[in-house]
N, C-alpha and C. Protein backbone atom coordinates (compact mmCIF):
# COMPACT_ATOMS: atom_id res chain seq x y z
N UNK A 1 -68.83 -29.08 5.17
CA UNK A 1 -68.70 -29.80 6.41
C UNK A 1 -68.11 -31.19 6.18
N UNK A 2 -68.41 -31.99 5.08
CA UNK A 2 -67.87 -33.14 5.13
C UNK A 2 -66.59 -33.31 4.40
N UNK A 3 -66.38 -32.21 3.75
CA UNK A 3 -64.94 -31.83 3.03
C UNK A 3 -63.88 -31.90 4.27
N UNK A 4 -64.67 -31.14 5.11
CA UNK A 4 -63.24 -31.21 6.45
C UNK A 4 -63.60 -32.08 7.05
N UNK A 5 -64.32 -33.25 7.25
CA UNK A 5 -64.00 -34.13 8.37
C UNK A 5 -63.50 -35.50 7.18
N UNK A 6 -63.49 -35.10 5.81
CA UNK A 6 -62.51 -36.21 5.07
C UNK A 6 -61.12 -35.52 4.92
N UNK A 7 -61.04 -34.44 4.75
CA UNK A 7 -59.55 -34.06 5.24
C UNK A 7 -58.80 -33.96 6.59
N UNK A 8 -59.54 -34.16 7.57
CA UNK A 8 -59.37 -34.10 9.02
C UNK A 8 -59.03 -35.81 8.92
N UNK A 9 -59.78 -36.84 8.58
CA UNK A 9 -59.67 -38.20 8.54
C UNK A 9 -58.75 -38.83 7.99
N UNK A 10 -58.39 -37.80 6.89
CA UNK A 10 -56.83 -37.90 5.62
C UNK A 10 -55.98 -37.60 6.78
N UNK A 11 -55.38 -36.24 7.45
CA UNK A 11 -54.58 -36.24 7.91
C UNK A 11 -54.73 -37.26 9.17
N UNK A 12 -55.28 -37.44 10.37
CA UNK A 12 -55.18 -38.27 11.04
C UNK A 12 -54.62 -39.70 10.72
N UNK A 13 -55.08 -40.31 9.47
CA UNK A 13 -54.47 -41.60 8.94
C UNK A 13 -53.48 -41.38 8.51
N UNK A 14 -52.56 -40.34 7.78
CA UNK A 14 -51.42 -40.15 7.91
C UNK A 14 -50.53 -40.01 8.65
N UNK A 15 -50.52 -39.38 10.03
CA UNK A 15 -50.12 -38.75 11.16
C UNK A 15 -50.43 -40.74 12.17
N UNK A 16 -51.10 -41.23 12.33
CA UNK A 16 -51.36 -42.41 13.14
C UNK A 16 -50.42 -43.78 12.04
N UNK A 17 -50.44 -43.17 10.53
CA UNK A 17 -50.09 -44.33 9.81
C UNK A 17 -50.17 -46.01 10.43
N UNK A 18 -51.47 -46.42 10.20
CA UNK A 18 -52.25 -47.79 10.97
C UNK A 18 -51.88 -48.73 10.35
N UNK A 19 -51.47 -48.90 8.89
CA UNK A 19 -50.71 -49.90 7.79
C UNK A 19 -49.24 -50.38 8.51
N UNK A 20 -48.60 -49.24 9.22
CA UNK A 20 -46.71 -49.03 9.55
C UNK A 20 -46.89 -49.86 10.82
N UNK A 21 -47.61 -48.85 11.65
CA UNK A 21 -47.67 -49.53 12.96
C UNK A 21 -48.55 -50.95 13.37
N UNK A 22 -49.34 -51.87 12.40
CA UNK A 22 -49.39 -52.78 12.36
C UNK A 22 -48.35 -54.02 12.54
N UNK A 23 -47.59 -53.98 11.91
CA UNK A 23 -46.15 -54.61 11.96
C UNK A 23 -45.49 -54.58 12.76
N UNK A 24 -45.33 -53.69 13.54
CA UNK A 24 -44.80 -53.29 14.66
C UNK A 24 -45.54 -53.62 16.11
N UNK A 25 -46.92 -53.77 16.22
CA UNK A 25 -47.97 -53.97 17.24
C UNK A 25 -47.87 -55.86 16.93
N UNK A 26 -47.98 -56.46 15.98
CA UNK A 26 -47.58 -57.54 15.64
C UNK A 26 -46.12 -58.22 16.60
N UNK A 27 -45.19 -57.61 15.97
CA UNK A 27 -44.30 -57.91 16.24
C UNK A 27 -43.75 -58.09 18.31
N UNK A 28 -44.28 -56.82 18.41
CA UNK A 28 -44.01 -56.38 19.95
C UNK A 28 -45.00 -57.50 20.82
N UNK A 29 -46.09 -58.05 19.99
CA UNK A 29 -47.81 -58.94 20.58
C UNK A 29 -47.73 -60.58 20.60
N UNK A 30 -46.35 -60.61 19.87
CA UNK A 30 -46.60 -61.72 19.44
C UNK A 30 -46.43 -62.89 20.30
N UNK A 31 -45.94 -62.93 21.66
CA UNK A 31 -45.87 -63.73 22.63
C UNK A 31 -47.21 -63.86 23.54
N UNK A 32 -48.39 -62.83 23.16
CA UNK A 32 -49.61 -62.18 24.09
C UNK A 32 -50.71 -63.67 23.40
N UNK A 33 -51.42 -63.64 24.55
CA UNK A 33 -52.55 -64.50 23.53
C UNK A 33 -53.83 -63.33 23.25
N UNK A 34 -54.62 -64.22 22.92
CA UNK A 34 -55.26 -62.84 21.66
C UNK A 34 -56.29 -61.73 22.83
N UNK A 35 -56.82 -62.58 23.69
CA UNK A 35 -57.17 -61.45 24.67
C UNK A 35 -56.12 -60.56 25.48
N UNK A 36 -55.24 -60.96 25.59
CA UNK A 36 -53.96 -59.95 26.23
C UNK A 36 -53.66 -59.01 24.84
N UNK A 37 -53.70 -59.33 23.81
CA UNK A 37 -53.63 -57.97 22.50
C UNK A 37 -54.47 -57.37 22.81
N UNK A 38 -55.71 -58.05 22.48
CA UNK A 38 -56.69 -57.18 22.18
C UNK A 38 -57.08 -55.99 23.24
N UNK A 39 -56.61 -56.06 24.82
CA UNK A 39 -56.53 -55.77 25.81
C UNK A 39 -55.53 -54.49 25.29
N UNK A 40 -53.95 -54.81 25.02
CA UNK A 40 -52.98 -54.07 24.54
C UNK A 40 -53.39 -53.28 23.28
N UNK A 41 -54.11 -53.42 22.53
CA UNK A 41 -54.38 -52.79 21.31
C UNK A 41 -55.59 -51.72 21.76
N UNK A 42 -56.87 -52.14 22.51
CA UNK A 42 -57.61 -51.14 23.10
C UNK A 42 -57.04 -50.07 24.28
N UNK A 43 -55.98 -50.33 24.72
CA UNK A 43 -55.04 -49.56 26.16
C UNK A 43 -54.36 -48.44 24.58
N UNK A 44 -53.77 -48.91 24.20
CA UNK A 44 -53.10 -48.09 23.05
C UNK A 44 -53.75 -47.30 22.08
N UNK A 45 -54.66 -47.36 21.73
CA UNK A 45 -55.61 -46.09 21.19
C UNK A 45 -56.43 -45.62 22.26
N UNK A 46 -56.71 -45.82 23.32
CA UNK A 46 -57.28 -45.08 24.07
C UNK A 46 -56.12 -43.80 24.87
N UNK A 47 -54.80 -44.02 24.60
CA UNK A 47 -53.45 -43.76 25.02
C UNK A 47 -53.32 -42.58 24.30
N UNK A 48 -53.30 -42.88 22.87
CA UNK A 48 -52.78 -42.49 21.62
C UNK A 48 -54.22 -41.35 21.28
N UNK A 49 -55.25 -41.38 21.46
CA UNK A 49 -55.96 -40.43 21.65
C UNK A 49 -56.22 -39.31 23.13
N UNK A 50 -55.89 -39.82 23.64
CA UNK A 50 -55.68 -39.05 24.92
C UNK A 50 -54.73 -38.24 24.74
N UNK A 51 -53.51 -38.18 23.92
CA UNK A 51 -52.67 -37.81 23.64
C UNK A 51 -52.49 -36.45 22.45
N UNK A 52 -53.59 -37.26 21.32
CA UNK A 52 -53.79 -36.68 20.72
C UNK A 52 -54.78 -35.18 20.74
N UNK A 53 -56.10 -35.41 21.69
CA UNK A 53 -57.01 -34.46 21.90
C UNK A 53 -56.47 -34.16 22.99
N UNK A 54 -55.03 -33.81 23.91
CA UNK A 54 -54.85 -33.36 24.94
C UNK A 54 -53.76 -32.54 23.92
N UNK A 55 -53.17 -32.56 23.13
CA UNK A 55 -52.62 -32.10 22.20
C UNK A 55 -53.15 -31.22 21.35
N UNK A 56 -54.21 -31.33 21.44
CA UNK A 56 -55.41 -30.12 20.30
C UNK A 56 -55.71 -29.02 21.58
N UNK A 57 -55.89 -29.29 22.28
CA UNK A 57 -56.65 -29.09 23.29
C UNK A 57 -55.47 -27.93 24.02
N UNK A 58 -54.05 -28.51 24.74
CA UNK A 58 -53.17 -27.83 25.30
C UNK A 58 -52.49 -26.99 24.22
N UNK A 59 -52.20 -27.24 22.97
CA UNK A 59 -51.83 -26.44 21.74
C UNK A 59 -52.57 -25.08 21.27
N UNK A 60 -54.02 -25.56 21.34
CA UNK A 60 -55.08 -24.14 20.72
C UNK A 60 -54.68 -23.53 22.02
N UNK A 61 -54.62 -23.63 23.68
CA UNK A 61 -54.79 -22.82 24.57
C UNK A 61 -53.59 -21.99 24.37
N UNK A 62 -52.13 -22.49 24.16
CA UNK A 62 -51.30 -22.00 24.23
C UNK A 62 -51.00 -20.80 23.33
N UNK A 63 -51.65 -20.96 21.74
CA UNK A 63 -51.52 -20.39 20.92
C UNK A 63 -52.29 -19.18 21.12
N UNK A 64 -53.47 -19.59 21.97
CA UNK A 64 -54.81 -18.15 21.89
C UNK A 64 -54.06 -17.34 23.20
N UNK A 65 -53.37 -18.07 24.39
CA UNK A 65 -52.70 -17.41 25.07
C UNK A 65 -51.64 -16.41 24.77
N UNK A 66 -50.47 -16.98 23.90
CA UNK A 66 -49.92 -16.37 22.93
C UNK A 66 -50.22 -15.15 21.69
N UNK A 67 -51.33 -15.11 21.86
CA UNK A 67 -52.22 -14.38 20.82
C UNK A 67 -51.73 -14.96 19.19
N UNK A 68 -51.22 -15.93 19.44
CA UNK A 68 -50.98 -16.30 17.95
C UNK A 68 -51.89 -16.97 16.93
N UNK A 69 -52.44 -16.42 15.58
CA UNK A 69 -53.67 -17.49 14.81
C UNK A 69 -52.79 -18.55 14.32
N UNK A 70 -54.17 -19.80 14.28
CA UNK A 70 -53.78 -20.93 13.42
C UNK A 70 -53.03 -20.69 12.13
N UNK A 71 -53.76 -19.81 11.51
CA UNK A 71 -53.14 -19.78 9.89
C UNK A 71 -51.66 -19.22 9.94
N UNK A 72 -51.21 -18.15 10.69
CA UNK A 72 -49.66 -17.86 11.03
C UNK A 72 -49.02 -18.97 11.43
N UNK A 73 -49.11 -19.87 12.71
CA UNK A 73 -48.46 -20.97 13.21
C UNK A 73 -48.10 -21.78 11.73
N UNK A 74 -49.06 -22.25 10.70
CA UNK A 74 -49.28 -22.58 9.59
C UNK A 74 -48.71 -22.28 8.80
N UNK A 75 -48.36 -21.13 8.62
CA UNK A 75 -47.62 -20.35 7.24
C UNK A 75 -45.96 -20.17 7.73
N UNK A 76 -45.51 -20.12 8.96
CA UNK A 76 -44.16 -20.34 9.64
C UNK A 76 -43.99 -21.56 9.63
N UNK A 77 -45.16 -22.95 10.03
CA UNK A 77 -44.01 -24.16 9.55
C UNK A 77 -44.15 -24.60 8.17
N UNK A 78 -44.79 -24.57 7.38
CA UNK A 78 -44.90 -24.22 6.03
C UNK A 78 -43.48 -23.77 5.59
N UNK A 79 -43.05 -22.91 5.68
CA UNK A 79 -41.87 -22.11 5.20
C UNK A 79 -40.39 -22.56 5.73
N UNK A 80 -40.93 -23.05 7.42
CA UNK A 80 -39.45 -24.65 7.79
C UNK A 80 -39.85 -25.60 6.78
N UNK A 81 -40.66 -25.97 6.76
CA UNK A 81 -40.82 -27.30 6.26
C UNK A 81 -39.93 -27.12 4.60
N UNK A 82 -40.54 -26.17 4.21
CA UNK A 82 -39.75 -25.89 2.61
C UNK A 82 -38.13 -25.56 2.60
N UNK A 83 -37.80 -24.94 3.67
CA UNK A 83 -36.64 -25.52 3.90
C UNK A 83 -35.41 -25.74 3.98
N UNK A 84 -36.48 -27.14 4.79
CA UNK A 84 -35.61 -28.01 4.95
C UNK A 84 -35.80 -29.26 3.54
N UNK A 85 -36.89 -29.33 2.78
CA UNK A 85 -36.65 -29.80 1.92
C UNK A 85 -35.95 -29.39 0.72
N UNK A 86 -35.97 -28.21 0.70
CA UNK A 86 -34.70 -27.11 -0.19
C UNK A 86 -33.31 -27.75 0.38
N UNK A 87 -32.91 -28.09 1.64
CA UNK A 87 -31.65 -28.43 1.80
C UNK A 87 -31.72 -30.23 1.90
N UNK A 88 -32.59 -30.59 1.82
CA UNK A 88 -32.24 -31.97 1.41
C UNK A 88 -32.58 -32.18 -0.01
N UNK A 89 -32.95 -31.45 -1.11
CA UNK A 89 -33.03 -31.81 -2.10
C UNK A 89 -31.21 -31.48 -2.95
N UNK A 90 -30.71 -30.15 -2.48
CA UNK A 90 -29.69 -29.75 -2.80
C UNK A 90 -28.68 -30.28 -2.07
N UNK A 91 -28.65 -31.02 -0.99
CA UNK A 91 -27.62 -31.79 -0.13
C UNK A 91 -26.92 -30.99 1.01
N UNK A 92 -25.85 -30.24 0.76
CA UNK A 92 -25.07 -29.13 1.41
C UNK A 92 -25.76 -28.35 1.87
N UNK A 93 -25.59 -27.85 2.98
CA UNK A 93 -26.43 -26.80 3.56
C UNK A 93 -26.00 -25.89 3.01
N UNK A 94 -27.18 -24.75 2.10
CA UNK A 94 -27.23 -23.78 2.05
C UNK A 94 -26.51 -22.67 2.45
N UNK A 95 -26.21 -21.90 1.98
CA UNK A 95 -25.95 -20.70 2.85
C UNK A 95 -27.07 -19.75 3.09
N UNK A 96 -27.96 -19.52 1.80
CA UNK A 96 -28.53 -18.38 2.08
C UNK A 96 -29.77 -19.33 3.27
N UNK A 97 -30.17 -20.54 2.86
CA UNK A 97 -31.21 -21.16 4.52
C UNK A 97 -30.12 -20.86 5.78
N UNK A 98 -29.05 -21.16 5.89
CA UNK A 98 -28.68 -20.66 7.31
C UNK A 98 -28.63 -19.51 7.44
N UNK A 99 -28.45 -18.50 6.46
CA UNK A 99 -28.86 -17.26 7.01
C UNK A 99 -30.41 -17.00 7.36
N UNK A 100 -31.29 -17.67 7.31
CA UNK A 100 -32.90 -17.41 7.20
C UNK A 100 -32.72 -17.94 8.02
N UNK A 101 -32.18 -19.28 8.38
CA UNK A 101 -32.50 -19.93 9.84
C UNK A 101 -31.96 -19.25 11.11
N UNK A 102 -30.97 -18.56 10.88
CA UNK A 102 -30.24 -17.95 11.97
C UNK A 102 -30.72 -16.46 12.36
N UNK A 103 -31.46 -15.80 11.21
CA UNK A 103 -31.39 -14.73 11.65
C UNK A 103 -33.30 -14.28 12.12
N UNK A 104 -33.70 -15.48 12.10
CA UNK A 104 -34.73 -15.46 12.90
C UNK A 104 -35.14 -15.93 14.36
C-alpha cells in the first residue's frame, strides 16, 4: 500500500514538475503583492487538480466504456513511446516505425 502511494507521489511530482513551474509562477506574479499570489497560487492548484481528478475520473469511464484494461492502454503507449524514442535516437525516420505507425 505505501509502495503505490510513493510511486503515485513520484509520478504526480513529475507530471506537475513544482521545481519548473516555480519560475514561471514567479515570473508571471511578480507585479501581484503577496496576498494577490497567494490568492493566484491557491486558484491554480485547486484548477490544476480539478483537472487532474476530472481526468482520472473521465479517462477510467471512457476506457471501461470502451471495454478497454488499464494494463493494454499501458502496453500500447509503452510501445509509442519506444518509438518514438527509437526515431529520435537514430534521427531519420525510420522506415520500418512508419510502417508500424501506419499500418495500425
Amino acid at each position: 500500500m505505501i509502495d503505490k502511494l510513493i510511486q503515485d507521489a513520484i509520478i504526480i511530482w513529475a507530471t506537475i514538475d513544482p521545481i519548473g513551474t516555480m519560475a514561471v509562477f514567479a515570473a508571471l506574479t511578480s507585479s501581484l503583492t503577496p496576498a494577490d499570489r497567494r490568492r493566484t497560487a491557491i486558484k491554480a492548484v485547486v484548477y490544476a487538480g480539478a483537472v487532474l481528478i476530472g481526468s482520472i475520473v473521465i479517462g477510467q469511464f471512457i476506457l471501461s466504456a470502451m471495454g478497454i484494461r488499464l494494463v493494454s492502454f499501458q502496453l500500447g503507449g509503452g510501445i509509442i513511446l519506444f518509438l518514438f524514442g527509437l526515431q529520435m535516437i537514430f534521427g531519420a525516420p525510420m522506415q520500418c516505425v512508419q510502417k508500424i505507425l501506419h499500418t495500425s
